[in-house]
N, C-alpha and C. Protein backbone atom coordinates (compact mmCIF):
# COMPACT_ATOMS: atom_id res chain seq x y z
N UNK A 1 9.89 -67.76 21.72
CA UNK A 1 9.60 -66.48 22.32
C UNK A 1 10.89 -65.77 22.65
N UNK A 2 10.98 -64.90 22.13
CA UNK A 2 12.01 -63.70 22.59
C UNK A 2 11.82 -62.71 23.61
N UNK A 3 12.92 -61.56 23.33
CA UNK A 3 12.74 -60.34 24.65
C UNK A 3 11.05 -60.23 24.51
N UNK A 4 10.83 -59.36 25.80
CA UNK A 4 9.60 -58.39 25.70
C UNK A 4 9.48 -57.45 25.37
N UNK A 5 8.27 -57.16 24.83
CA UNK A 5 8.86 -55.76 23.81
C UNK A 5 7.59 -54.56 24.66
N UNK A 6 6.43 -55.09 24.86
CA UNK A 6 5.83 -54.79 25.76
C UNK A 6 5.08 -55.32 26.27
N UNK A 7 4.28 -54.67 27.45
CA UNK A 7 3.12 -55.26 28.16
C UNK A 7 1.85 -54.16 28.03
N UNK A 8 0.77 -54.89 29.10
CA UNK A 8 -0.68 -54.29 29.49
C UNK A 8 -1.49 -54.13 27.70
N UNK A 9 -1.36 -54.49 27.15
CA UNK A 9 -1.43 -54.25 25.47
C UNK A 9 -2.72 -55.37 25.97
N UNK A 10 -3.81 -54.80 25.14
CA UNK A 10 -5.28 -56.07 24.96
C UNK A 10 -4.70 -56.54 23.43
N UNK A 11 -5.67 -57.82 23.21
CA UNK A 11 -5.48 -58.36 21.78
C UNK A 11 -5.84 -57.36 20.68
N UNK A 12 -6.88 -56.34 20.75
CA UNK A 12 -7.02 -56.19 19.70
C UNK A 12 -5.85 -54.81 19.24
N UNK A 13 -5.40 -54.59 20.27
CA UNK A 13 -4.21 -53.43 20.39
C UNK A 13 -2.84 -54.36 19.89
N UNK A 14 -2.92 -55.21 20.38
CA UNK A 14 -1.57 -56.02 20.04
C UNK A 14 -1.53 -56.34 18.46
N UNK A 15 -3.00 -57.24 17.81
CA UNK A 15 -3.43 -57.02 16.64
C UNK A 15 -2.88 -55.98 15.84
N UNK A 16 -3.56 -55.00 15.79
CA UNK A 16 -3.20 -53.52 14.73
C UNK A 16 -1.57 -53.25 14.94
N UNK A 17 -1.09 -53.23 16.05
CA UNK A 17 0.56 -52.93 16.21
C UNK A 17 1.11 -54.19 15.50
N UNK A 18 0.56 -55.52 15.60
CA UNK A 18 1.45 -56.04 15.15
C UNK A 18 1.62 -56.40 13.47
N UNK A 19 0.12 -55.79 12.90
CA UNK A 19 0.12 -55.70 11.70
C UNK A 19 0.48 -54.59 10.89
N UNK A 20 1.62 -54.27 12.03
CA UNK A 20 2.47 -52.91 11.28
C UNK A 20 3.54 -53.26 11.23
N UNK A 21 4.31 -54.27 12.40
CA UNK A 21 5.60 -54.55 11.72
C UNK A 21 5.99 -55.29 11.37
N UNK A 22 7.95 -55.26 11.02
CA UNK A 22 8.24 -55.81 9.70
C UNK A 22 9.02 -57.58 10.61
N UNK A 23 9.03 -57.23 12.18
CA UNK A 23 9.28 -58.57 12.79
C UNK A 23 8.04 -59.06 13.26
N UNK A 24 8.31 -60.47 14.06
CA UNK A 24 6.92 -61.27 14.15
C UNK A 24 7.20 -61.23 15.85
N UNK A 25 5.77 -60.61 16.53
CA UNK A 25 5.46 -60.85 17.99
C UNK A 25 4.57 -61.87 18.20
N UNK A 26 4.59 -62.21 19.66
CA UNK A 26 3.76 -63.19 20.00
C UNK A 26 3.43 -62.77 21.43
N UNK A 27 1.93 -62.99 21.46
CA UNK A 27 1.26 -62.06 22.73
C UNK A 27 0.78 -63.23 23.74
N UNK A 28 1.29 -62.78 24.93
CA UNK A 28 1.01 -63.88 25.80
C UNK A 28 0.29 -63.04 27.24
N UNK A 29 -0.84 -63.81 27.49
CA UNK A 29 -1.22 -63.08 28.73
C UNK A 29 -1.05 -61.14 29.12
N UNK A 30 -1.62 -60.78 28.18
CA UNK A 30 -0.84 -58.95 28.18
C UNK A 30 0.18 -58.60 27.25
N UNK A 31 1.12 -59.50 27.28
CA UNK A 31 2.32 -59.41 27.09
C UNK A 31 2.73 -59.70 26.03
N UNK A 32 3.97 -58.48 24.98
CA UNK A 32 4.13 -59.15 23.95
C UNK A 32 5.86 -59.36 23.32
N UNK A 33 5.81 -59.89 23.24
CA UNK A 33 7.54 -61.03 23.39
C UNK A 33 7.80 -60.61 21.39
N UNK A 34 8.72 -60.08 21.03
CA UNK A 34 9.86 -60.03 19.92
C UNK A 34 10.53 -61.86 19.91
N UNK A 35 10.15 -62.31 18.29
CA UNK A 35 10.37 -63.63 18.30
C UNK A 35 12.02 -63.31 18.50
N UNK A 36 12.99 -63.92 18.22
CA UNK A 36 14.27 -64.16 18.18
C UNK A 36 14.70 -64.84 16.90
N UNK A 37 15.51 -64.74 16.33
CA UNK A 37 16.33 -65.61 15.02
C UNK A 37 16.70 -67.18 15.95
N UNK A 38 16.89 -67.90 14.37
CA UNK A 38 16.70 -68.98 14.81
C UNK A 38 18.13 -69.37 13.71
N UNK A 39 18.75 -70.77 14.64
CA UNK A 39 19.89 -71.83 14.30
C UNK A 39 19.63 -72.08 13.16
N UNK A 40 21.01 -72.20 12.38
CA UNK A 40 20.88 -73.34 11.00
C UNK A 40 20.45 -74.24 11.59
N UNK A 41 20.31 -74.98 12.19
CA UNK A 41 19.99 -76.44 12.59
C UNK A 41 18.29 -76.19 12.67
N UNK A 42 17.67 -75.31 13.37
CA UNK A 42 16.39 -75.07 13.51
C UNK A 42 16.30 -74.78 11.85
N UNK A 43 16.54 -74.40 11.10
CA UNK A 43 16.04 -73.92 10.22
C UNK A 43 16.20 -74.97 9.06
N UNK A 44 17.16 -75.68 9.22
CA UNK A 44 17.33 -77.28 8.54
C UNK A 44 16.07 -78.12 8.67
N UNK A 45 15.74 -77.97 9.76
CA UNK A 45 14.57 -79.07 10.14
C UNK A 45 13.35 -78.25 9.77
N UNK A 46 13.49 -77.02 9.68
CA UNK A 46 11.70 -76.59 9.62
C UNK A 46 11.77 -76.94 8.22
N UNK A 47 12.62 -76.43 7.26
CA UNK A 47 12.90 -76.59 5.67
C UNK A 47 12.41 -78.12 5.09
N UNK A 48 13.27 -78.77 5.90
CA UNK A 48 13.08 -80.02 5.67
C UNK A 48 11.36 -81.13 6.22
N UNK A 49 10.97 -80.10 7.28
CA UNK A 49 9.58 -81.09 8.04
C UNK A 49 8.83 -80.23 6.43
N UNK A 50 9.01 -78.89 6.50
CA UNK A 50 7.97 -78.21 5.06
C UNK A 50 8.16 -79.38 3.81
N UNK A 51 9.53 -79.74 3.36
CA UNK A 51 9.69 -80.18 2.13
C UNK A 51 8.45 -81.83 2.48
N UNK A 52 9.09 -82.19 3.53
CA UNK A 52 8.21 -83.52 3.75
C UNK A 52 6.65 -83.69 3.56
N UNK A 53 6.23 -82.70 4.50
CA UNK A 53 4.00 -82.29 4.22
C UNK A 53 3.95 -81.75 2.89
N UNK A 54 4.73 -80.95 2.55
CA UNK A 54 4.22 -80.11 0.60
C UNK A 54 3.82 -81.75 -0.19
N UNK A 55 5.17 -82.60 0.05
CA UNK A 55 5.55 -83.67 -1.28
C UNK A 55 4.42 -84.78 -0.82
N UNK A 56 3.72 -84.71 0.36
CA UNK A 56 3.04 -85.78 1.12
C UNK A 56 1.70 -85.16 0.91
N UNK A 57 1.32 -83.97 1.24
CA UNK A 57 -0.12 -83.35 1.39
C UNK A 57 -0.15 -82.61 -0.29
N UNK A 58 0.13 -82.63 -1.40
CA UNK A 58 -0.18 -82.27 -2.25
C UNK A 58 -1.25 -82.42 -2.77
N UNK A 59 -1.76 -81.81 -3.46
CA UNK A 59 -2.86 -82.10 -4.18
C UNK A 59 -4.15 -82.63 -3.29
N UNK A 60 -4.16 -82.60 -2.33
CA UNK A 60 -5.05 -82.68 -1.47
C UNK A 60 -5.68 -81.65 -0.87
N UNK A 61 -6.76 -81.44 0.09
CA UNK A 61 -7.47 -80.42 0.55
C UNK A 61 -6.40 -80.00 2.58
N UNK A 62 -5.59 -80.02 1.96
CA UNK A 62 -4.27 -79.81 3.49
C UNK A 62 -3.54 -78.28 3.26
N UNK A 63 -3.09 -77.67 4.25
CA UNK A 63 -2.41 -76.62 4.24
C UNK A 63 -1.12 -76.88 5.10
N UNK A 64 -0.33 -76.44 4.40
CA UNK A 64 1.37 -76.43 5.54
C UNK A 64 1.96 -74.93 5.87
N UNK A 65 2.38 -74.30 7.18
CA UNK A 65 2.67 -73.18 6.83
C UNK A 65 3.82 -73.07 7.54
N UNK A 66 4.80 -72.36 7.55
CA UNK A 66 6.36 -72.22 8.17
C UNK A 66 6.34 -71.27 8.82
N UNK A 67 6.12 -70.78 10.46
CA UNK A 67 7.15 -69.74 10.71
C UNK A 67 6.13 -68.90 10.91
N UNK A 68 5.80 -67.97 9.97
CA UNK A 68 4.84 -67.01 9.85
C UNK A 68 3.47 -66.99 9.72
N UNK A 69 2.72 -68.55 10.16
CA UNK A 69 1.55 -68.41 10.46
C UNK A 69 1.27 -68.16 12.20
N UNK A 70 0.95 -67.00 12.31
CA UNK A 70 0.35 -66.74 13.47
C UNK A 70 -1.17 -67.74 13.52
N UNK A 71 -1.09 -67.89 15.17
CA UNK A 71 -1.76 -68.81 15.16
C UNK A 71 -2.83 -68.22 16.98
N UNK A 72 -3.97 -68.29 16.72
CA UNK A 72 -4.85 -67.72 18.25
C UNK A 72 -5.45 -68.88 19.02
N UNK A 73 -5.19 -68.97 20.05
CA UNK A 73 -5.91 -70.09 21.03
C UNK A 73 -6.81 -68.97 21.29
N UNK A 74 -8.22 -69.68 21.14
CA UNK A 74 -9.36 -68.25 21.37
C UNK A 74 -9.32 -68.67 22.37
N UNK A 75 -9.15 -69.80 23.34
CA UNK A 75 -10.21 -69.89 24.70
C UNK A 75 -8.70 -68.79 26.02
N UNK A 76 -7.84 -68.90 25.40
CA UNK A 76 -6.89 -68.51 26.39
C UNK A 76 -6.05 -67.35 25.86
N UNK A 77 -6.63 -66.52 24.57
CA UNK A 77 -6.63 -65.38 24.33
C UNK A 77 -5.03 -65.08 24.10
N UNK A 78 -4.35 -66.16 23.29
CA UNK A 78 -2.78 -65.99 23.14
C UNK A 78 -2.64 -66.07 21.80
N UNK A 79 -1.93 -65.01 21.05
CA UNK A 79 -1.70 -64.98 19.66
C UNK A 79 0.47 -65.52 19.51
N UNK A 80 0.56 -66.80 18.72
CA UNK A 80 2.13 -67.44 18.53
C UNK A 80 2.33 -67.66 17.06
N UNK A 81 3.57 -67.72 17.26
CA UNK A 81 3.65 -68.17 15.82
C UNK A 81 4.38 -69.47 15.78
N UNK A 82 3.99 -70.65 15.69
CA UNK A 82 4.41 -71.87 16.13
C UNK A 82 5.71 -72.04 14.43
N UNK A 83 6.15 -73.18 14.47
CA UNK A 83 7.25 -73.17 13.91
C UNK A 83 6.77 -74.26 12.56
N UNK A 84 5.69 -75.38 12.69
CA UNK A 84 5.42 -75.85 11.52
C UNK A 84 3.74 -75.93 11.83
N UNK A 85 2.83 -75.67 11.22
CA UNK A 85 1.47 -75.65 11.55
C UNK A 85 0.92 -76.08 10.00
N UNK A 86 0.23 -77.34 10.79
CA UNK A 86 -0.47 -78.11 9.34
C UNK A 86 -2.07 -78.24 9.52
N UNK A 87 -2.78 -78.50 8.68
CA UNK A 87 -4.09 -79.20 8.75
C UNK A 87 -4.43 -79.47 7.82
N UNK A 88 -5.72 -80.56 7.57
CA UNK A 88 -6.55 -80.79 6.47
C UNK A 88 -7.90 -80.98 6.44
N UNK A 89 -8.60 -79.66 6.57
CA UNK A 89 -9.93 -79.02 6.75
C UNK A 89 -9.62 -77.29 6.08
N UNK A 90 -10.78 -76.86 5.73
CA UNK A 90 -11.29 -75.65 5.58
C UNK A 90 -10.89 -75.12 6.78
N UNK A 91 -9.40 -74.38 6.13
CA UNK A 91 -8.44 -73.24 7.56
C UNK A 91 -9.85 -71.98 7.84
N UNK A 92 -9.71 -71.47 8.94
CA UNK A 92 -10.86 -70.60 9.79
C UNK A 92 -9.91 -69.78 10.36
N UNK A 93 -9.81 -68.25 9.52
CA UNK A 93 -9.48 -67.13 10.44
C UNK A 93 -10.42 -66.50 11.33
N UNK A 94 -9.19 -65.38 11.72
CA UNK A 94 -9.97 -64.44 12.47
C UNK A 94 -10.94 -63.32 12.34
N UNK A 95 -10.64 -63.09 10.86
CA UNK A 95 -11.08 -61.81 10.47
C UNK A 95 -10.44 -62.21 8.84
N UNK A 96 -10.72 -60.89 7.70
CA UNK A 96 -10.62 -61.33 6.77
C UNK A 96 -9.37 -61.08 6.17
N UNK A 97 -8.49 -60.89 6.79
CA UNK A 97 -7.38 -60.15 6.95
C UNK A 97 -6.32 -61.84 6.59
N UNK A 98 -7.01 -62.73 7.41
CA UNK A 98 -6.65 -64.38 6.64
C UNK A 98 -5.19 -64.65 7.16
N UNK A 99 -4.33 -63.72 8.01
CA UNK A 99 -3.15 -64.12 8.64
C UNK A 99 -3.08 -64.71 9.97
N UNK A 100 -4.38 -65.13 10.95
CA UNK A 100 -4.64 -65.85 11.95
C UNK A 100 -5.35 -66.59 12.19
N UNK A 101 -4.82 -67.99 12.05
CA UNK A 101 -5.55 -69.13 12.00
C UNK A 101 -5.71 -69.87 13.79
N UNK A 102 -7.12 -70.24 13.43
CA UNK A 102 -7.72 -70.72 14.73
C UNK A 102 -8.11 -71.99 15.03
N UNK A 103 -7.92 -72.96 13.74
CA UNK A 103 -7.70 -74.28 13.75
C UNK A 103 -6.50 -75.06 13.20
N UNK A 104 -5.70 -74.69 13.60
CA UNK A 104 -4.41 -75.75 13.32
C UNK A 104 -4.86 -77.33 13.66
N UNK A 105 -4.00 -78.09 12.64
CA UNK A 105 -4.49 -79.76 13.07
C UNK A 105 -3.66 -80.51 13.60
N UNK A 106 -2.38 -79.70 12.92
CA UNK A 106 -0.81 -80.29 13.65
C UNK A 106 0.32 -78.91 14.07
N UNK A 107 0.82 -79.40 15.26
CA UNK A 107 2.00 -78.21 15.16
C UNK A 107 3.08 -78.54 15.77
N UNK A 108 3.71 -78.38 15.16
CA UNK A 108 5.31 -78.75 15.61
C UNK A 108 6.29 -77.68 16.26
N UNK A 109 6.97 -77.87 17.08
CA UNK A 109 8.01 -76.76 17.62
C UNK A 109 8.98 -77.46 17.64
N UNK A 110 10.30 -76.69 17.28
CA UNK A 110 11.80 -77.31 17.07
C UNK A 110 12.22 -76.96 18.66
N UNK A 111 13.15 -77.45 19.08
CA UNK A 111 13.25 -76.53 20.62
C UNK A 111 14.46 -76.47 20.86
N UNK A 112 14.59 -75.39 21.48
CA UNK A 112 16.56 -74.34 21.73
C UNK A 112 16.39 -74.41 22.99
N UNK A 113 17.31 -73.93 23.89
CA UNK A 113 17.27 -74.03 25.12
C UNK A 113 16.67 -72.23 26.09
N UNK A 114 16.55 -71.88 24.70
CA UNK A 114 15.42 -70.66 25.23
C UNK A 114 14.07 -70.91 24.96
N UNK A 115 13.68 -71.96 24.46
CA UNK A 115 12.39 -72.00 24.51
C UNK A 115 11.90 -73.36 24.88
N UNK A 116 12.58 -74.21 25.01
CA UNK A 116 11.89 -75.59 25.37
C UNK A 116 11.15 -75.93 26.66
N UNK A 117 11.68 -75.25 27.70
CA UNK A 117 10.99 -74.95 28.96
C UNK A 117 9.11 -74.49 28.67
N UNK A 118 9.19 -73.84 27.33
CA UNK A 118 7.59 -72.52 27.21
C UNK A 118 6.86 -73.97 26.44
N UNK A 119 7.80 -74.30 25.39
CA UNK A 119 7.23 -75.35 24.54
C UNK A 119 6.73 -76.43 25.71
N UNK A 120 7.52 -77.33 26.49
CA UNK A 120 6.93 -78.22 26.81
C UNK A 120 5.85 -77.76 27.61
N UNK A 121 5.94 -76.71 28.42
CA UNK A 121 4.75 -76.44 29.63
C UNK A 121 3.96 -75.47 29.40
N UNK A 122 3.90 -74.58 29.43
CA UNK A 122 2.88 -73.49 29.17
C UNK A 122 2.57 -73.31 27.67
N UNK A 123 3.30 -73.09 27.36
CA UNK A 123 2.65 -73.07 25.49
C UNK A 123 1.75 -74.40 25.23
N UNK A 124 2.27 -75.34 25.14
CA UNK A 124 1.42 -76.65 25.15
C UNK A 124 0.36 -76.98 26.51
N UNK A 125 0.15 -76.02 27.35
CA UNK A 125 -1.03 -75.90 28.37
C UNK A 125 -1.96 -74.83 27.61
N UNK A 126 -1.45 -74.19 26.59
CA UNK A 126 -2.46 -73.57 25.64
C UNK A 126 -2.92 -74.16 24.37
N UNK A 127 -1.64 -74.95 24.07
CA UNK A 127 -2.23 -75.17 22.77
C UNK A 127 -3.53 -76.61 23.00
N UNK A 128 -3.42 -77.27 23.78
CA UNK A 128 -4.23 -78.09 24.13
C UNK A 128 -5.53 -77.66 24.49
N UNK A 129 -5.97 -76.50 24.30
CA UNK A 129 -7.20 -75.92 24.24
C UNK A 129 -7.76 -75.14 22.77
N UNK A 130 -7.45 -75.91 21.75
CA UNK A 130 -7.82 -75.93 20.83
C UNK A 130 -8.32 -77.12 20.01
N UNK A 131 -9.72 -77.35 20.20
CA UNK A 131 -10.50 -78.36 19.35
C UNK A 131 -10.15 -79.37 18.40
N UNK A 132 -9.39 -78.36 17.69
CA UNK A 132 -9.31 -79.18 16.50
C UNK A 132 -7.65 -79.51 16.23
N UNK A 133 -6.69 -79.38 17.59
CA UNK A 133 -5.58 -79.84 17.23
C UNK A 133 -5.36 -81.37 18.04
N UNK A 134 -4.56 -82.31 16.66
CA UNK A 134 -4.76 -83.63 17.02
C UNK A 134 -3.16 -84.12 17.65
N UNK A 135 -2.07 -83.18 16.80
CA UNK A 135 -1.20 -83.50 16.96
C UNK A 135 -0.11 -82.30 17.44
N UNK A 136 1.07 -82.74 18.65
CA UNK A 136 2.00 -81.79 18.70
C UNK A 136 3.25 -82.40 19.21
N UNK A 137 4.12 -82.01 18.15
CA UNK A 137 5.31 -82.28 17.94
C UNK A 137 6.30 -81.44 18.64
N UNK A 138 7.29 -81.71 19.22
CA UNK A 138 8.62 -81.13 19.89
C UNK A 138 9.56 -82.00 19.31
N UNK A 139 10.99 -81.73 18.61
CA UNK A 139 11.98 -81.83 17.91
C UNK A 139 12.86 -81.18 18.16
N UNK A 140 14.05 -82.13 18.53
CA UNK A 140 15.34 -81.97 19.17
C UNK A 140 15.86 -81.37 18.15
N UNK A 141 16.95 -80.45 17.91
CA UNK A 141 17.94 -79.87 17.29
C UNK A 141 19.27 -79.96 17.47
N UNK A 142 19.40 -81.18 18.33
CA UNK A 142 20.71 -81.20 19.46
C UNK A 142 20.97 -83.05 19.51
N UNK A 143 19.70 -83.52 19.20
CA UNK A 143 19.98 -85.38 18.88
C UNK A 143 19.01 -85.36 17.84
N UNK A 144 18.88 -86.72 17.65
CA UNK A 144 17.65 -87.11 16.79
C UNK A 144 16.94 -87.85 18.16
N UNK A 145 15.80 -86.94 18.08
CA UNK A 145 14.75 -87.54 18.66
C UNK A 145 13.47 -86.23 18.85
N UNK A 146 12.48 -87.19 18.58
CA UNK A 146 11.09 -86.22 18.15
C UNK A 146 9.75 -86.74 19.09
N UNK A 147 9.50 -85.77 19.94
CA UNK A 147 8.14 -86.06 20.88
C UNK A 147 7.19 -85.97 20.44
N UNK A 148 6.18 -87.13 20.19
CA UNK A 148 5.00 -87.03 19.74
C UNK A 148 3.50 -87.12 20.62
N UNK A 149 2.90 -86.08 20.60
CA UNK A 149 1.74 -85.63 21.43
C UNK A 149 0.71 -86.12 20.84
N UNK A 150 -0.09 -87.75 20.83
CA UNK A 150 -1.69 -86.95 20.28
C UNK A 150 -2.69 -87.34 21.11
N UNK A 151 -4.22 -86.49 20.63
CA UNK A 151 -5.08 -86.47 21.39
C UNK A 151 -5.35 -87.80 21.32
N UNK A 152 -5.94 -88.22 22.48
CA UNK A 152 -7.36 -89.49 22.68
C UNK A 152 -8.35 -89.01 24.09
N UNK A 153 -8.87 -89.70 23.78
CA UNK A 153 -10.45 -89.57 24.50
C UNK A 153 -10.41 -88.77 25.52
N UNK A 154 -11.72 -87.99 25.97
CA UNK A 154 -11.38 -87.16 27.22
C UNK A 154 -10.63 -86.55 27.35
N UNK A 155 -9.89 -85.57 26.07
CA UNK A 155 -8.51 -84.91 26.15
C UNK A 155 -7.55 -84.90 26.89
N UNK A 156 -7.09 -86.22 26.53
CA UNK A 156 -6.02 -86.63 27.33
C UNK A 156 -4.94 -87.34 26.18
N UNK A 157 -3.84 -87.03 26.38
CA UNK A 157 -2.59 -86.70 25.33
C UNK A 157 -1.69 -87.97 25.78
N UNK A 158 -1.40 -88.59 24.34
CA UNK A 158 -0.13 -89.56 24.62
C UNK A 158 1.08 -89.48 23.97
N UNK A 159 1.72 -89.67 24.89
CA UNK A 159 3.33 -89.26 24.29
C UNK A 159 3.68 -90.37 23.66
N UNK A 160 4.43 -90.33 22.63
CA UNK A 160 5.65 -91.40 21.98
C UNK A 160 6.95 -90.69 21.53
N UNK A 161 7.85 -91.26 22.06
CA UNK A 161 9.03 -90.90 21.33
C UNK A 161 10.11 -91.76 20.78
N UNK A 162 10.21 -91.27 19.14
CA UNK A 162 11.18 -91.73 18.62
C UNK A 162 12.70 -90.81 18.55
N UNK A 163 13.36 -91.93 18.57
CA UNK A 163 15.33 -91.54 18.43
C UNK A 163 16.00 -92.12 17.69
N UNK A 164 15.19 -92.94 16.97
CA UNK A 164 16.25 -93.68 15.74
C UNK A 164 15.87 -93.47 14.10
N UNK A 165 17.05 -93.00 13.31
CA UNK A 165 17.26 -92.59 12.09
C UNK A 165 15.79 -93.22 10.99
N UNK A 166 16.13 -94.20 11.27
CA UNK A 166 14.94 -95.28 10.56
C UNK A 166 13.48 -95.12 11.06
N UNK A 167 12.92 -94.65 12.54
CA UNK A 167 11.96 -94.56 13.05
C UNK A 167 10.90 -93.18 11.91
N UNK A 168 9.80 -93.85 11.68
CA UNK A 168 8.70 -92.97 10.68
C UNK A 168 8.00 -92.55 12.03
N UNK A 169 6.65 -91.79 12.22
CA UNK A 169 6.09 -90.92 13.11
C UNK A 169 4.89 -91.25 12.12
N UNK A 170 3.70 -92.20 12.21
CA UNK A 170 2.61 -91.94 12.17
C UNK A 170 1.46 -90.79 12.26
N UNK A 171 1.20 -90.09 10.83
CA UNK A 171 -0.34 -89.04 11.03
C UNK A 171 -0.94 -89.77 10.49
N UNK A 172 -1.95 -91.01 11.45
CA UNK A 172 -2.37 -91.54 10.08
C UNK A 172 -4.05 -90.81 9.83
N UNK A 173 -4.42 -89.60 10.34
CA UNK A 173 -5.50 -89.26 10.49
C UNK A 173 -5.06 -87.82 8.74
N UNK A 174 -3.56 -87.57 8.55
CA UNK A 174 -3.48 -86.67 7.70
C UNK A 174 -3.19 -87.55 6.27
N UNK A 175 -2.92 -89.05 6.61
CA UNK A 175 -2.29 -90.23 5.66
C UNK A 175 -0.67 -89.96 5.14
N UNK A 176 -0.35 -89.07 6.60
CA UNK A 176 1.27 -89.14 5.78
C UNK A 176 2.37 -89.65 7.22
N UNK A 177 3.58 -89.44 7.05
CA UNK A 177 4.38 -90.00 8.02
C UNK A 177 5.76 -89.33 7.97
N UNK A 178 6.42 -89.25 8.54
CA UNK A 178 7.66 -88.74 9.15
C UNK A 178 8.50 -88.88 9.59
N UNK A 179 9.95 -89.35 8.64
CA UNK A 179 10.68 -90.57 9.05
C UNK A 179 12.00 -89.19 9.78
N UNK A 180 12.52 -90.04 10.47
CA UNK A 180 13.46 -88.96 11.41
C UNK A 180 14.69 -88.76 10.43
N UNK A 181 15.01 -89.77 9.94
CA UNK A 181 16.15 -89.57 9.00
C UNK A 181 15.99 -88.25 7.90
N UNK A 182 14.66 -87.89 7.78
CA UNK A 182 14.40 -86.77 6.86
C UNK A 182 14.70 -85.76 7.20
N UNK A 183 13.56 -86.03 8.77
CA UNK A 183 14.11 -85.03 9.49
C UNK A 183 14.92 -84.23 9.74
N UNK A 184 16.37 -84.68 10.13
CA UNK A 184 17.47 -84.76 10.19
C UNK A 184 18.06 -84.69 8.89
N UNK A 185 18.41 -84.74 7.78
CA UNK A 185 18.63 -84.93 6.53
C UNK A 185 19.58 -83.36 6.34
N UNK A 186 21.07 -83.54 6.41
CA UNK A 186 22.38 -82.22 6.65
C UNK A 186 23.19 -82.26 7.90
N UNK A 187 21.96 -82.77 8.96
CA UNK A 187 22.43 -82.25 10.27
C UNK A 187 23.18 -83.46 11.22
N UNK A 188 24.21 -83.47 11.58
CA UNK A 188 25.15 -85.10 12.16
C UNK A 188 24.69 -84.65 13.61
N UNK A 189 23.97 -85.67 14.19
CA UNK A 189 23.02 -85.71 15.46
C UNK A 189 23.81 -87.10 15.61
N UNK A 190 23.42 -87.08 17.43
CA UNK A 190 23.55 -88.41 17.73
C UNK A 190 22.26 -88.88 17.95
N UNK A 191 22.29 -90.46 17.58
CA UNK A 191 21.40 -90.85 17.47
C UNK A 191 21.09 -91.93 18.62
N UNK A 192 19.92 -92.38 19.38
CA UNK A 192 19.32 -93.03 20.15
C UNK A 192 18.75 -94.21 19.50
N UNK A 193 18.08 -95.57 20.56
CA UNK A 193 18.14 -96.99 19.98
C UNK A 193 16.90 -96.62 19.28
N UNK A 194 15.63 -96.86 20.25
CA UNK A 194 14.37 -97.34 19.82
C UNK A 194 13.39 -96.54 20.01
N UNK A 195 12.33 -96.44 19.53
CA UNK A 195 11.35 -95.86 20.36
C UNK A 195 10.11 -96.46 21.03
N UNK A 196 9.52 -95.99 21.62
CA UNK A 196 8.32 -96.31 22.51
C UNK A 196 7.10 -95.52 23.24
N UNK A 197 6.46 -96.04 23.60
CA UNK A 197 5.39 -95.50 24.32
C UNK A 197 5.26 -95.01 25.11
N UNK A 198 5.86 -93.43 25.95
CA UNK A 198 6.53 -92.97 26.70
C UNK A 198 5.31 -92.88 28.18
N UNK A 199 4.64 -91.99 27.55
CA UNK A 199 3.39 -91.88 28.90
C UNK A 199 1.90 -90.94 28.33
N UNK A 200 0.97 -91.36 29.06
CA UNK A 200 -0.17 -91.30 28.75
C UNK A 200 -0.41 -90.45 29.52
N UNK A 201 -0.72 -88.89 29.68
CA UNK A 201 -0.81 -88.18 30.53
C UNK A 201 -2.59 -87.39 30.18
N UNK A 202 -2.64 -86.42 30.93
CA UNK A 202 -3.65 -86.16 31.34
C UNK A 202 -3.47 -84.65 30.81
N UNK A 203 -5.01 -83.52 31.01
CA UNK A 203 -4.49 -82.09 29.95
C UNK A 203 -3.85 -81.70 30.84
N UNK A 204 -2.95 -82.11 32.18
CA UNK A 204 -1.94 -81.44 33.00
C UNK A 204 -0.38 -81.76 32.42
N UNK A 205 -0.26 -82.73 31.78
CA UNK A 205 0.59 -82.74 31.58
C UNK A 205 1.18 -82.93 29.74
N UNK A 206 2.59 -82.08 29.61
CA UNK A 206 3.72 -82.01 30.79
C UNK A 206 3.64 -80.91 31.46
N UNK A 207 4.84 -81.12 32.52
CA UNK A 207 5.02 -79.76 32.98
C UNK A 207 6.18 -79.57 32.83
């Protein structure tokens, strides 16, 4: 999320304005935020998480999208554009217009120090009100190490995090995996031992 560009704007006003211009907004509560440019390093890893789902989800009934899939939490009325958004089901827009998707299955955010604060807490207090997302990813740009969110029972979210080069990241619900070294693959990070089973939290958390 970037500057604000404006406020008091409803969705379907934010909608039509924003399908006029040539940058990407993201509407939050009223409010609608001008994304910001993003790091070689952010842009290493989105390149590289894309190259990984294309060569993994091929030929299969899966979609991968980079960047420019806007994406709507209907229950909390926020239109984002998350940074890697996957699934493998029959994608469901908004309208036929086919640029806002309302079931993402996975989504990943790279995180800068302007946005990791939104990513861990409030953005992910929204995105967790969407049905059909199983998985959410946060990815360091600054070490190797990648937070892994997924649902279980009673929507309640468990963290794991890996930090080591060799460590893969289990989807085994998409049948593919995600080794950090790929991840990472250009970028000289420092690297951490092991990973583990961080915490089992509840839809409050994080904060």
């Amino acid at each position: 999320m970037g500057a604000q560009a404006q406020s008091g704007s409803t969705p379907r006003d934010y909608l039509a304005w924003e399908r006029r211009q040539e940058t990407r907004h993201e509407y939050i509560r009223g409010e609608i935020f001008e994304m910001t440019g993003a790091s070689r390093e952010h842009n290493l890893i989105c390149g590289n998480l894309f190259a990984m789902f294309h060569g993994q989800l091929r030929g299969r009934p899966c979609e991968v999208y980079v960047n420019d899939m806007r994406v709507k939490v209907t229950e909390t009325g926020i239109y984002v554009y998350p940074d890697i958004v996957a699934l493998c089901e029959p994608p469901r827009f908004e309208d036929n217009k086919v640029d806002t998707l309302l079931n993402p299955g996975l989504i990943v955010e790279v995180l800068s120090q302007s946005t990791e604060s939104d990513d861990r807490g409030a953005k992910f207090a929204h995105y967790r009100n969407l049905p059909s997302l199983a998985h959410y990813l946060l990815v360091s740009q600054t070490e190797c190490r990648v937070e892994h969110f997924t649902r279980q029972s009673g929507n309640r979210w468990l963290l794991t995090e890996y930090q080591a080069p060799d460590d893969s990241i289990p989807l085994t619900d998409m049948d593919c995996s995600l080794r950090l070294a790929d991840i990472y693959e250009r970028l000289s990070l420092s690297a951490q031992p092991t990973p583990g089973e961080v915490a089992e939290g509840t839809t409050d958390q994080p904060r």
